[in-house]
PDB file of N, CA and C in Angstrom:
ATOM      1  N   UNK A   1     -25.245 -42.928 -54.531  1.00  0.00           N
ATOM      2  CA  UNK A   1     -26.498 -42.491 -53.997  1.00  0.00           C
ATOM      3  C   UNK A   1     -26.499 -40.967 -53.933  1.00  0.00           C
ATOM      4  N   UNK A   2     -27.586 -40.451 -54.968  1.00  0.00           N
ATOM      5  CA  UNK A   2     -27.694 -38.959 -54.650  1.00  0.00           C
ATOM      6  C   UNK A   2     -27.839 -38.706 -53.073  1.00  0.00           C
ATOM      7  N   UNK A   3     -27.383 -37.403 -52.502  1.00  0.00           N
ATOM      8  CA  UNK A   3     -27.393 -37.190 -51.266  1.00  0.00           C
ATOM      9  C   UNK A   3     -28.380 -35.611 -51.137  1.00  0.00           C
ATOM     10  N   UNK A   4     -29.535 -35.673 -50.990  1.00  0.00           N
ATOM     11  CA  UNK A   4     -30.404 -34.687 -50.981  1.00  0.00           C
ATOM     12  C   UNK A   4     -30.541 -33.832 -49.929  1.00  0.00           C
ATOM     13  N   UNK A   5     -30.216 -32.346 -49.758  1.00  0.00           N
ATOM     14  CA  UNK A   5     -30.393 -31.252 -48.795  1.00  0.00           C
ATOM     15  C   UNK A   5     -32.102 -31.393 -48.188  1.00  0.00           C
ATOM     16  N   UNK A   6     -32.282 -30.986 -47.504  1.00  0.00           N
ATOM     17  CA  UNK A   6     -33.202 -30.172 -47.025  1.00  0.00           C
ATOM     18  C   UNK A   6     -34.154 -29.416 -48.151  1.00  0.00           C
ATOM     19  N   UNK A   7     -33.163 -28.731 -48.398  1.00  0.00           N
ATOM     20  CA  UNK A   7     -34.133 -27.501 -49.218  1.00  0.00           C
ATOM     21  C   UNK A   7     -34.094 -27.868 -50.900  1.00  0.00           C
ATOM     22  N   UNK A   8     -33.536 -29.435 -51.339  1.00  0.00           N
ATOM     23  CA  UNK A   8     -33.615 -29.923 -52.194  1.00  0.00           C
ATOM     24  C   UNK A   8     -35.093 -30.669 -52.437  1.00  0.00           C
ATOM     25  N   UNK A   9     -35.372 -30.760 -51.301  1.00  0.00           N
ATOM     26  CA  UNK A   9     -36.724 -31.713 -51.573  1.00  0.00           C
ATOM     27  C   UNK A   9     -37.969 -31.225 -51.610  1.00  0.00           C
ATOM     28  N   UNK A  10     -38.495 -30.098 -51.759  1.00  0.00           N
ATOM     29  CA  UNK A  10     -39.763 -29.498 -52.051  1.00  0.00           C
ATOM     30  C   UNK A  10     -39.237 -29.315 -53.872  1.00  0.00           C
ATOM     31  N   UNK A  11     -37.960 -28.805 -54.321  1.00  0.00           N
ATOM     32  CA  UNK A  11     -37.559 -28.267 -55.485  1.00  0.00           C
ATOM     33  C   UNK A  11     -38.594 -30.115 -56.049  1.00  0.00           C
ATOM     34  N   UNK A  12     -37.536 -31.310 -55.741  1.00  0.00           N
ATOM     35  CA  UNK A  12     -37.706 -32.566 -56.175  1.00  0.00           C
ATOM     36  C   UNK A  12     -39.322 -32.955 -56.155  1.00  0.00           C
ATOM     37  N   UNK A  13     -40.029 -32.701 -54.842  1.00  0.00           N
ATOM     38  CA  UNK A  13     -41.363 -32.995 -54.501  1.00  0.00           C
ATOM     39  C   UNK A  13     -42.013 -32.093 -56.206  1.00  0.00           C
ATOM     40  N   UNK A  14     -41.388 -30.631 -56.043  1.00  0.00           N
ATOM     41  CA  UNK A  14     -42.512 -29.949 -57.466  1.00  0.00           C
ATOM     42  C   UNK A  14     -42.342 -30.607 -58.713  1.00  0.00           C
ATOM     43  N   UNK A  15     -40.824 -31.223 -59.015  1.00  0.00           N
ATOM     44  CA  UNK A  15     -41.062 -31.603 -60.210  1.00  0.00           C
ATOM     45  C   UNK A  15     -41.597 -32.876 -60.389  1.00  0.00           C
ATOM     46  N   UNK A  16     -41.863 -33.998 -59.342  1.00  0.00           N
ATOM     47  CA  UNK A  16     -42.313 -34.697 -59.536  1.00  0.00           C
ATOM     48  C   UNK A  16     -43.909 -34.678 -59.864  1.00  0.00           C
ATOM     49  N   UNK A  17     -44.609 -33.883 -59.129  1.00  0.00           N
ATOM     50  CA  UNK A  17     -45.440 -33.351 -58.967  1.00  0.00           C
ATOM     51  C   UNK A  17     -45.942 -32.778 -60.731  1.00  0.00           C
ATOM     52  N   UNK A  18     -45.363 -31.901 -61.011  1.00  0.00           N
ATOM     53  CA  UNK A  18     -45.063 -31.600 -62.424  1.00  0.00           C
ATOM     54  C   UNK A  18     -45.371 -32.429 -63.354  1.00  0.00           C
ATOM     55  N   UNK A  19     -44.441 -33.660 -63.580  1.00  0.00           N
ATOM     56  CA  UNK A  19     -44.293 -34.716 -64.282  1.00  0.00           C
ATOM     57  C   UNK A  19     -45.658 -35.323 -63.831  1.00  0.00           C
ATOM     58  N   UNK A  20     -46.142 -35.821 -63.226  1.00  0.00           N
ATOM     59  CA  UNK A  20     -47.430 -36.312 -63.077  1.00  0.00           C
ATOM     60  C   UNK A  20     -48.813 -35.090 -63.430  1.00  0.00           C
ATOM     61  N   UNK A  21     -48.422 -34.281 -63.278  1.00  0.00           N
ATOM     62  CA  UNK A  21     -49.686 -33.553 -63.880  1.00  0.00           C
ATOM     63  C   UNK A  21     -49.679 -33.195 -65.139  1.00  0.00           C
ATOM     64  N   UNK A  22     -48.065 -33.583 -66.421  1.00  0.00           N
ATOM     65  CA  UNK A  22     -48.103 -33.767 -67.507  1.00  0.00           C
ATOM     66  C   UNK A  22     -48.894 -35.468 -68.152  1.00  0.00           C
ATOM     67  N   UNK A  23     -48.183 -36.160 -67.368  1.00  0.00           N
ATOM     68  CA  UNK A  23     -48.826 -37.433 -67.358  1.00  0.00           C
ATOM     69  C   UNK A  23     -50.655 -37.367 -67.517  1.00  0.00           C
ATOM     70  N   UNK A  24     -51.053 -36.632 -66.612  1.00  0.00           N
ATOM     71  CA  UNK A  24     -52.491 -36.754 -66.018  1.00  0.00           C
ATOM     72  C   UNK A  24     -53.614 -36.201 -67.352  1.00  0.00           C
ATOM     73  N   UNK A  25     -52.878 -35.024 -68.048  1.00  0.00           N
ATOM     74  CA  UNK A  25     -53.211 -34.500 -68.902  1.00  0.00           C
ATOM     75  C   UNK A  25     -53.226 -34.820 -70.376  1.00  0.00           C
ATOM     76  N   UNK A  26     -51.965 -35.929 -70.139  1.00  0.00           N
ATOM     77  CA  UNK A  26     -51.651 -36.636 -71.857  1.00  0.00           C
ATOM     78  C   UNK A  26     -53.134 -37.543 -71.460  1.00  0.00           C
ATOM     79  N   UNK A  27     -53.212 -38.371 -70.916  1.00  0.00           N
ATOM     80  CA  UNK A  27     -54.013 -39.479 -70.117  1.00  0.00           C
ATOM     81  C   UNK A  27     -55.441 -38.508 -70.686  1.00  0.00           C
ATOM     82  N   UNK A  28     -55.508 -37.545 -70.204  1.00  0.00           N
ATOM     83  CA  UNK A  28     -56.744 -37.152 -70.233  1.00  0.00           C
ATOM     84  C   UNK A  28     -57.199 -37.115 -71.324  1.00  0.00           C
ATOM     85  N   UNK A  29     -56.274 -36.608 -72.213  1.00  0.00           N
ATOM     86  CA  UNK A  29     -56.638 -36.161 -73.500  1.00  0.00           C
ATOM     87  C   UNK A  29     -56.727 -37.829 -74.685  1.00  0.00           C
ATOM     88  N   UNK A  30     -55.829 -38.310 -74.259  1.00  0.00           N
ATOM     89  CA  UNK A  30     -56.306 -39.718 -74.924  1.00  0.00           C
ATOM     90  C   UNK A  30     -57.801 -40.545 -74.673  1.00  0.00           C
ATOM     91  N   UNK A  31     -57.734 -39.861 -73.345  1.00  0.00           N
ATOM     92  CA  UNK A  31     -59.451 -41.097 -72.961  1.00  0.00           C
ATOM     93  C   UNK A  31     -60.243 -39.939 -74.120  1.00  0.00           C
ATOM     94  N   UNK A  32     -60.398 -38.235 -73.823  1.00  0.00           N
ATOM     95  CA  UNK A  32     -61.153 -37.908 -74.741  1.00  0.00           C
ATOM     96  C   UNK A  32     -61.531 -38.398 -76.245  1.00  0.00           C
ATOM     97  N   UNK A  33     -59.771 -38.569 -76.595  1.00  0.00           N
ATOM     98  CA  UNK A  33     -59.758 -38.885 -78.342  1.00  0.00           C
ATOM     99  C   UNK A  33     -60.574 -40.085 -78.102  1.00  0.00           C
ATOM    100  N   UNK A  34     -60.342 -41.771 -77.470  1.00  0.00           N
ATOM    101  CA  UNK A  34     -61.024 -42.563 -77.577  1.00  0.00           C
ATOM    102  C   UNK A  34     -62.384 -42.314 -77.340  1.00  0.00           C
ATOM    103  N   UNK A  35     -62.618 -41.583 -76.696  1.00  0.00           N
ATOM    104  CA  UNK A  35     -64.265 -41.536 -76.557  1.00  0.00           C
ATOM    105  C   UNK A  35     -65.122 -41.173 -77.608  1.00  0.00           C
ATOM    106  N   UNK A  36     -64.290 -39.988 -78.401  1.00  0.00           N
ATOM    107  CA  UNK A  36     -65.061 -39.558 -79.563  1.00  0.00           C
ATOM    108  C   UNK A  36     -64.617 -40.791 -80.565  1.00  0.00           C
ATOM    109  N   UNK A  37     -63.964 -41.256 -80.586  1.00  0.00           N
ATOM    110  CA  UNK A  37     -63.776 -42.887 -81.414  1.00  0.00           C
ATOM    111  C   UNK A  37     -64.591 -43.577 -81.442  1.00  0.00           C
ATOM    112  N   UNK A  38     -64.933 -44.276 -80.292  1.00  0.00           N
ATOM    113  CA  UNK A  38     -66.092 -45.198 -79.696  1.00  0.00           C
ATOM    114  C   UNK A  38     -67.250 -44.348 -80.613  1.00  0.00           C
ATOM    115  N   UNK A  39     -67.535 -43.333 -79.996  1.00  0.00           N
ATOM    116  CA  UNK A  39     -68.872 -42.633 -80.411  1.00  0.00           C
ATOM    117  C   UNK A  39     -68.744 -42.913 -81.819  1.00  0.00           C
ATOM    118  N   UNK A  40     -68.164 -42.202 -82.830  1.00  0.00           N
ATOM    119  CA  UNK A  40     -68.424 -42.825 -84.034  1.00  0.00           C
ATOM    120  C   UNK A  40     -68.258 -43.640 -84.507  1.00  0.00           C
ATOM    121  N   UNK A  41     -67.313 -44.932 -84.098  1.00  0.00           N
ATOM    122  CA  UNK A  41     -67.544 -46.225 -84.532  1.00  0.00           C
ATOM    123  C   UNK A  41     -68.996 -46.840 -84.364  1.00  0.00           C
ATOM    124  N   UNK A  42     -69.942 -45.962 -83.303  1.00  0.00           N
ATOM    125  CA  UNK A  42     -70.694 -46.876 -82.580  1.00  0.00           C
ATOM    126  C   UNK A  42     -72.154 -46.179 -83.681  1.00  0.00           C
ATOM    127  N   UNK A  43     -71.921 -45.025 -84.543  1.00  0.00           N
ATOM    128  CA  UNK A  43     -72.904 -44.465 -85.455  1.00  0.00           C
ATOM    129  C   UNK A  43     -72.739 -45.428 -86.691  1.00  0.00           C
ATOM    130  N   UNK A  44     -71.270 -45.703 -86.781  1.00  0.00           N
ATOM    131  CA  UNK A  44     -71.241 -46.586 -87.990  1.00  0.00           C
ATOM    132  C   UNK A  44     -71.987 -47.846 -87.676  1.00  0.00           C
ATOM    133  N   UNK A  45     -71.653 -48.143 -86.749  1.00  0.00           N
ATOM    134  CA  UNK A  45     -72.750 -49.812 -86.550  1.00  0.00           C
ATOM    135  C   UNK A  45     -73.992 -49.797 -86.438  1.00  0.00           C
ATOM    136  N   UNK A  46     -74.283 -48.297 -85.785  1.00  0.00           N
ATOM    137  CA  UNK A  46     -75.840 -48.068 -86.259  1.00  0.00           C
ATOM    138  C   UNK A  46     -76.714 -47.957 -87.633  1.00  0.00           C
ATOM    139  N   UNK A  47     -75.667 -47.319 -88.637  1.00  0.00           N
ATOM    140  CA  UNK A  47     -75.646 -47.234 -90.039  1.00  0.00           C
ATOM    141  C   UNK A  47     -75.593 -48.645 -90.324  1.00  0.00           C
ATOM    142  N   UNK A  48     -74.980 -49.525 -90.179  1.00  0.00           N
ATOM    143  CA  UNK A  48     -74.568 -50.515 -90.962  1.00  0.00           C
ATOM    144  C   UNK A  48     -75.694 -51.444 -90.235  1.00  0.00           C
ATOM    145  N   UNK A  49     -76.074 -51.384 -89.162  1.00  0.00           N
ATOM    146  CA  UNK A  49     -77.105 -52.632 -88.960  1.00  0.00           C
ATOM    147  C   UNK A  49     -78.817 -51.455 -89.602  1.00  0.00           C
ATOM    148  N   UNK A  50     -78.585 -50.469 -89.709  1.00  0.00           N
ATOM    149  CA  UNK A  50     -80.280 -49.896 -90.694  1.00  0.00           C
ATOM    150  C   UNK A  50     -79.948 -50.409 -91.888  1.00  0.00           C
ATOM    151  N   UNK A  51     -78.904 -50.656 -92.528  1.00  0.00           N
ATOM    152  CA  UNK A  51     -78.492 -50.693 -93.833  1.00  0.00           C
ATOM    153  C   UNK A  51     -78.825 -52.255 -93.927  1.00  0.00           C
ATOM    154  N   UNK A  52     -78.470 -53.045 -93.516  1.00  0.00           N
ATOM    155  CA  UNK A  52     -78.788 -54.693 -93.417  1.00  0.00           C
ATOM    156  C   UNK A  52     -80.263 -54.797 -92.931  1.00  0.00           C
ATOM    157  N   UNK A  53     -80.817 -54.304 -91.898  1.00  0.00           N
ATOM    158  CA  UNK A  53     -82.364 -54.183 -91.850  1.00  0.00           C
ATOM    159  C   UNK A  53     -82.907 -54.591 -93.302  1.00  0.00           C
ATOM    160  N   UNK A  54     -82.604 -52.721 -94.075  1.00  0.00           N
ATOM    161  CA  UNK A  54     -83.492 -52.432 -95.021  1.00  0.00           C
ATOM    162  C   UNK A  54     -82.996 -53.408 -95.845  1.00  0.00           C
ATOM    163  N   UNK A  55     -81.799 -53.754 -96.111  1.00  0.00           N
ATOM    164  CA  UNK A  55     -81.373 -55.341 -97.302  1.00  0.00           C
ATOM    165  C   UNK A  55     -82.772 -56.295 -97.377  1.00  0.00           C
ATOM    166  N   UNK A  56     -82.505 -56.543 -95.928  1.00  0.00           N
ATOM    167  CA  UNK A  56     -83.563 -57.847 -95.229  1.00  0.00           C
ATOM    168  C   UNK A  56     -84.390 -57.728 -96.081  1.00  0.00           C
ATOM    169  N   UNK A  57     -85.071 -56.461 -95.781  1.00  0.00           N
ATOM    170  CA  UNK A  57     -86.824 -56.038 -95.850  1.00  0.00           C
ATOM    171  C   UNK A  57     -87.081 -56.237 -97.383  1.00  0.00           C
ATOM    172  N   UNK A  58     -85.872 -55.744 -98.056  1.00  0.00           N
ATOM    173  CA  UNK A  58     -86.339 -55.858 -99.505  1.00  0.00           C
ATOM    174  C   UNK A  58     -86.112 -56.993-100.278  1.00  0.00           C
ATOM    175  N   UNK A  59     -85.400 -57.714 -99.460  1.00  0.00           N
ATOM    176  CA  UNK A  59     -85.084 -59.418-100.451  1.00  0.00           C
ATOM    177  C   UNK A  59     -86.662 -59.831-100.119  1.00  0.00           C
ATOM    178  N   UNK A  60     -86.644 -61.002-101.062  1.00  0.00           N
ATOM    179  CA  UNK A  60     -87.734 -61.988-101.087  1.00  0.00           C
ATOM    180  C   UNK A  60     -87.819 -63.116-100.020  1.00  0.00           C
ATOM    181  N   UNK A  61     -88.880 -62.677 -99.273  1.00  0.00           N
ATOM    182  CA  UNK A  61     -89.058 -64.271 -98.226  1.00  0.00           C
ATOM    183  C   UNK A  61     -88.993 -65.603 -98.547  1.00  0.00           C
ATOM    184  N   UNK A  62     -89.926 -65.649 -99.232  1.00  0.00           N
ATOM    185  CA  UNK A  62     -90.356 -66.640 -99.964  1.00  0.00           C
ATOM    186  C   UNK A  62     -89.458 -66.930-100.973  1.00  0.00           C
ATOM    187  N   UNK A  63     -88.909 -66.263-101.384  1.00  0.00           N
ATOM    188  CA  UNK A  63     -87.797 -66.727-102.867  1.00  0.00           C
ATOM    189  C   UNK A  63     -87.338 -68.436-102.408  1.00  0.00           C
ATOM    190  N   UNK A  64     -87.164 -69.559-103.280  1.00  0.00           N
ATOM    191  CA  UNK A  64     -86.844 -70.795-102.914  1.00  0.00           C
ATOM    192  C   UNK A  64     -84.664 -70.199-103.558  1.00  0.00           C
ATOM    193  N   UNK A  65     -84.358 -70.627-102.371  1.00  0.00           N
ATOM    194  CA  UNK A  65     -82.466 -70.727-102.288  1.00  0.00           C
ATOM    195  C   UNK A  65     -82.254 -70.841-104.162  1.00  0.00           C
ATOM    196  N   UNK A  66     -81.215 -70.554-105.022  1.00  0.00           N
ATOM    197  CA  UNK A  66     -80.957 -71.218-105.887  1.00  0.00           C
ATOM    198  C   UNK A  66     -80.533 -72.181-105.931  1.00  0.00           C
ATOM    199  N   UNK A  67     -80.226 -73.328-107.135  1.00  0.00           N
ATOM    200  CA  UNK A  67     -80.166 -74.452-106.902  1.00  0.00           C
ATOM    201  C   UNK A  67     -78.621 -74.335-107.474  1.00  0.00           C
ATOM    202  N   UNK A  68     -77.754 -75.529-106.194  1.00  0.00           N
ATOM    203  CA  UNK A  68     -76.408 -75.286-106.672  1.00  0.00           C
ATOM    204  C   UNK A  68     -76.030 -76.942-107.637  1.00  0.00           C
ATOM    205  N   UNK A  69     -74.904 -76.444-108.382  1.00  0.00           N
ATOM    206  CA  UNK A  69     -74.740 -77.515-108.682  1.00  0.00           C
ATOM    207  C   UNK A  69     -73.336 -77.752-107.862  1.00  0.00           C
ATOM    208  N   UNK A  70     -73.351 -79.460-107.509  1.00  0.00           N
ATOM    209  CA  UNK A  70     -71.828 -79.624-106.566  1.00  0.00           C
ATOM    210  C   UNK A  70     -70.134 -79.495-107.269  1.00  0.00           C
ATOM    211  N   UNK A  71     -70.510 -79.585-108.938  1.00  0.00           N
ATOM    212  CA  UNK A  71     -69.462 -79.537-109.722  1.00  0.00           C
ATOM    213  C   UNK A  71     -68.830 -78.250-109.686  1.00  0.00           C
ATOM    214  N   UNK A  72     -69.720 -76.946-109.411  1.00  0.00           N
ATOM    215  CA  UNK A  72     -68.956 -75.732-109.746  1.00  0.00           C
ATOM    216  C   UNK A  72     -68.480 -75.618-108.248  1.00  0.00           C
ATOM    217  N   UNK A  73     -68.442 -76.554-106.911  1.00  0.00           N
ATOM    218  CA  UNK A  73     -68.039 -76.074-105.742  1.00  0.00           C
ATOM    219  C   UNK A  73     -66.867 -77.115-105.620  1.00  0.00           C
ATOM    220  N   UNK A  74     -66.136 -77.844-106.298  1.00  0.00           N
ATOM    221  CA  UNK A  74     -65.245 -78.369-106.777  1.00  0.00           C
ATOM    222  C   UNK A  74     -63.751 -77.823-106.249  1.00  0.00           C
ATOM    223  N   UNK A  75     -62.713 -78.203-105.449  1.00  0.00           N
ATOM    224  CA  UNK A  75     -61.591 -77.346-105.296  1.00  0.00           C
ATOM    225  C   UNK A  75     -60.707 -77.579-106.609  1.00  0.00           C
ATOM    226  N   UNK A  76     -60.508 -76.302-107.192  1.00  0.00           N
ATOM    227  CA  UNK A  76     -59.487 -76.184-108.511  1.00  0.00           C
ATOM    228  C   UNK A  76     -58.776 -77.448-108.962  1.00  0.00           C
ATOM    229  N   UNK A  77     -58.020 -77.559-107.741  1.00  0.00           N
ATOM    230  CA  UNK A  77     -57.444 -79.288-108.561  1.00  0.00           C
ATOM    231  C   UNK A  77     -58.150 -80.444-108.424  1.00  0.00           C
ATOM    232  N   UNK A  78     -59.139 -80.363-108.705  1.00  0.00           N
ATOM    233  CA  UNK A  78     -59.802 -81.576-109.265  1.00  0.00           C
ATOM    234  C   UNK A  78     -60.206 -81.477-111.156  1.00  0.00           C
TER     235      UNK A  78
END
């Protein structure tokens, strides 16, 4: 068991102290990076659902499905 002075324990109190305000700062800086992450993942999904919109808009409503045949949906070994 370490045996701690008196005048050992403000030295111990700063570096702990220390170490948590390195902590506090890595911490910080990661929520930033994720945030700007989020944010542009969240432009891409905006992109990508205008982009499927405009798909929509320009296919045919009315078009009738093509017609499948069941032979070409066949699993290989048959």
């Amino acid at each position: 068991m370490n045996a701690t002075t008196p005048t050992d324990i403000p030295g111990a109190i700063e570096g702990r102290l220390t170490e948590l305000e390195i902590k506090a700062s890595y911490a910080e800086d990661l929520l930033d990076t994720l945030n700007q992450l989020v944010a542009s993942q969240q432009e891409q999904i905006d992109l990508l659902l205008r982009e499927v919109s405009r798909l929509r808009q320009r296919g045919e409503p009315d078009a009738a499905p093509a017609e499948r045949n069941l032979r070409d949906e066949l699993p290989p070994h048959y």
